[in-house]
Protein backbone atom coordinates (compact mmCIF):
# COMPACT_ATOMS: atom_id res chain seq x y z
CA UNK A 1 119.74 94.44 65.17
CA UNK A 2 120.37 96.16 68.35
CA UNK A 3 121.46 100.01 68.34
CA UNK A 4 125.40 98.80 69.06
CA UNK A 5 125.21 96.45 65.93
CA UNK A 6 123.89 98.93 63.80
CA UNK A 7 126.46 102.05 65.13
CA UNK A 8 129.27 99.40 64.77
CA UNK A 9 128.01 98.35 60.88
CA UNK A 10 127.56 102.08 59.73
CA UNK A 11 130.89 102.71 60.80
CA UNK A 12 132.74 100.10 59.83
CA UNK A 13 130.54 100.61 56.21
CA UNK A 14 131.25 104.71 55.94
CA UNK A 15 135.29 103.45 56.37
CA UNK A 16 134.97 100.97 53.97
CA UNK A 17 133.43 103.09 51.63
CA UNK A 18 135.78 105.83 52.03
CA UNK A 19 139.03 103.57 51.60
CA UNK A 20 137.02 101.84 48.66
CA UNK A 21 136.48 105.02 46.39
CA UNK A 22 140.36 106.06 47.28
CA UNK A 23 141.74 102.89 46.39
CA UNK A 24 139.75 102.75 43.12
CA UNK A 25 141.21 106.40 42.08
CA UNK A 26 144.70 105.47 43.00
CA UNK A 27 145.24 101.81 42.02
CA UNK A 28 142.66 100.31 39.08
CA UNK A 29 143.78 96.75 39.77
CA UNK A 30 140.13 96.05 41.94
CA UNK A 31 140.94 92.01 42.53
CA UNK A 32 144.01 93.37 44.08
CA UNK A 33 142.77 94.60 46.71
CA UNK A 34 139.06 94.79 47.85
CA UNK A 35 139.13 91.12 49.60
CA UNK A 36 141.89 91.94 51.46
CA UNK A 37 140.44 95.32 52.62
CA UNK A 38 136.74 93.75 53.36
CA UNK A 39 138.32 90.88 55.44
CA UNK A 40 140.17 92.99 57.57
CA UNK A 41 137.10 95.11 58.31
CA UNK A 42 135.19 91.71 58.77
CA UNK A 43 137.71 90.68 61.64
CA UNK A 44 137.49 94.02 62.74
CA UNK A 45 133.84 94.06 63.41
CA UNK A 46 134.34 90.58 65.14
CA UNK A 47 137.23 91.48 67.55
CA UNK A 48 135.51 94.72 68.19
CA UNK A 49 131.91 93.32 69.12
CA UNK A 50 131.21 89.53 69.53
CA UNK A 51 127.89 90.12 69.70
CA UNK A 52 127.44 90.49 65.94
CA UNK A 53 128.81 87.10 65.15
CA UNK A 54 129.49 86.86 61.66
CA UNK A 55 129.66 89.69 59.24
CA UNK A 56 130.43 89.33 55.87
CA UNK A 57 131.13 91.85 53.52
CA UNK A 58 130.80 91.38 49.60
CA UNK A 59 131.24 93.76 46.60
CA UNK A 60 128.55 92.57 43.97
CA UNK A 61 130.14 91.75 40.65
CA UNK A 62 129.01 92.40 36.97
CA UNK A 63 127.13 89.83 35.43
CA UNK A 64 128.99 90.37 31.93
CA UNK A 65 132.42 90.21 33.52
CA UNK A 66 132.17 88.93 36.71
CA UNK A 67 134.68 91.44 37.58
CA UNK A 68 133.84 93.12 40.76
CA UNK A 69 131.72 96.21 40.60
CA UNK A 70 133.04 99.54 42.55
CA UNK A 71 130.17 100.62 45.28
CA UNK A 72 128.07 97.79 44.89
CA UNK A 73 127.79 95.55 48.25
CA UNK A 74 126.06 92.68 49.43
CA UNK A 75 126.60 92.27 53.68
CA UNK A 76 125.53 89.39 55.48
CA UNK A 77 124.51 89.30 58.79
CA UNK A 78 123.02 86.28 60.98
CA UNK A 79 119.86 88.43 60.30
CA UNK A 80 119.79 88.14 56.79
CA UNK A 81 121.15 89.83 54.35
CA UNK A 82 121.43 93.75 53.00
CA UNK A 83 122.43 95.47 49.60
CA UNK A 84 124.43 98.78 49.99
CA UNK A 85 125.00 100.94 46.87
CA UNK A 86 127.95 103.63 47.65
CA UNK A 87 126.70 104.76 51.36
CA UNK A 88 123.25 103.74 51.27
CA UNK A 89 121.24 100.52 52.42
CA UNK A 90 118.65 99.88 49.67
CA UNK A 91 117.46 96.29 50.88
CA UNK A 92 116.89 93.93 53.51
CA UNK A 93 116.27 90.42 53.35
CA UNK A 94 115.84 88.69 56.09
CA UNK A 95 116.56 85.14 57.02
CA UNK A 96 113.56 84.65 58.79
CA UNK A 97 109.92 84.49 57.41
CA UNK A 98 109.61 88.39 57.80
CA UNK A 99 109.13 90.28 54.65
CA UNK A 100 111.80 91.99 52.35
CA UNK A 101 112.77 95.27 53.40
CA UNK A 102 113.51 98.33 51.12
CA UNK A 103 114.43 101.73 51.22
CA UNK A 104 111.49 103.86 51.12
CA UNK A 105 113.57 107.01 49.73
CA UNK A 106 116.57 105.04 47.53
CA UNK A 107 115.27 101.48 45.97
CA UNK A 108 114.89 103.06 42.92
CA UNK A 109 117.19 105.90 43.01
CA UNK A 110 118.97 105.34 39.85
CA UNK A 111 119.64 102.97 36.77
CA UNK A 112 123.17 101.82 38.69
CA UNK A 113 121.02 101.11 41.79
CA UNK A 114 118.09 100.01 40.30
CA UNK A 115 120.51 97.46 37.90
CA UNK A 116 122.30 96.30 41.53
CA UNK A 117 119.09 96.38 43.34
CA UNK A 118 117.66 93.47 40.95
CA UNK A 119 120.68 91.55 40.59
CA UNK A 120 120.62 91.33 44.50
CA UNK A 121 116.62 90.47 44.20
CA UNK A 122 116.71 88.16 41.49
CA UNK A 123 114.03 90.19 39.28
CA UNK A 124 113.36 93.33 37.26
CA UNK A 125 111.87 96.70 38.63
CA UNK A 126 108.51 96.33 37.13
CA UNK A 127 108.72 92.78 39.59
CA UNK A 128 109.70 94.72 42.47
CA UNK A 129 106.91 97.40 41.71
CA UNK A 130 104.71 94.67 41.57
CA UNK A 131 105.90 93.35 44.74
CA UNK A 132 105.82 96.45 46.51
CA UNK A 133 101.99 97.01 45.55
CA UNK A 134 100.73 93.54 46.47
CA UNK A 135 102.49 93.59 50.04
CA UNK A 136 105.03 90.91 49.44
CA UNK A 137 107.75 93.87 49.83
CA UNK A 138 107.59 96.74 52.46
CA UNK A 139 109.03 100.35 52.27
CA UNK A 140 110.90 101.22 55.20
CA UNK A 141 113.91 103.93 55.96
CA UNK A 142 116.57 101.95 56.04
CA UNK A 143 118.91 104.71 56.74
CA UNK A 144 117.95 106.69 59.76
């Protein structure tokens, strides 16, 4: 991802965060209104900058509900794809052959992220540990 991509993602992410957590204190009816907000930062981040192609922005949803989970983000790029939790990137996986990227200072920050982190993953923290120690993963900042 070039340095424009990346400015353009972090701020369309920080505003999207921002309108998230006020929406959530002022109106609890989440299905009513985080598509419509995501899609219009989506086509914002394509009229603003072609060059990123497709963007798409996803909040994770609970396993035990499937209702959609406040903070919790999947975004897919045509590099792969990354897991946010509130402001912060916590993984990378790319579509190519390259190895998964996480956070060296958040992956596993807390029991939310940790619980979002292997949803997103597919696997359990002592897995990722595991995966982490034999090389599979790498440890990166993903938030310079």
């Amino acid at each position: 991802m070039n340095t424009k991509q990346k400015e353009a993602l972090i701020k369309v992410l920080d505003y999207m965060g921002k309108d998230e957590e006020r929406s959530y204190e002022e109106n609890d009816k989440p299905d009513n209104h985080i598509y419509k907000n995501i899609m219009v930062l989506s086509d914002f981040l394509t009229e603003q900058d072609n060059s990123l192609g497709s963007v798409r922005v996803e909040q994770m949803t609970s396993t035990n509900s499937y209702r959609p989970v406040a903070n919790q983000f999947e975004i897919r790029t045509n590099e792969g794809t990354y897991f946010q939790s509130y402001s912060t990137i916590i993984a990378f996986v790319p579509l190519s052959n390259k190895k998964t990227v996480l956070d060296v200072n958040s992956w596993d920050y807390s029991r939310t992220t940790s619980k979002y982190r292997g949803q997103f993953l597919g696997e359990n923290t002592a897995e990722t540990r595991s995966k982490i120690k034999s090389g599979e993963y790498i440890l990166a900042d993903l938030n310079k």
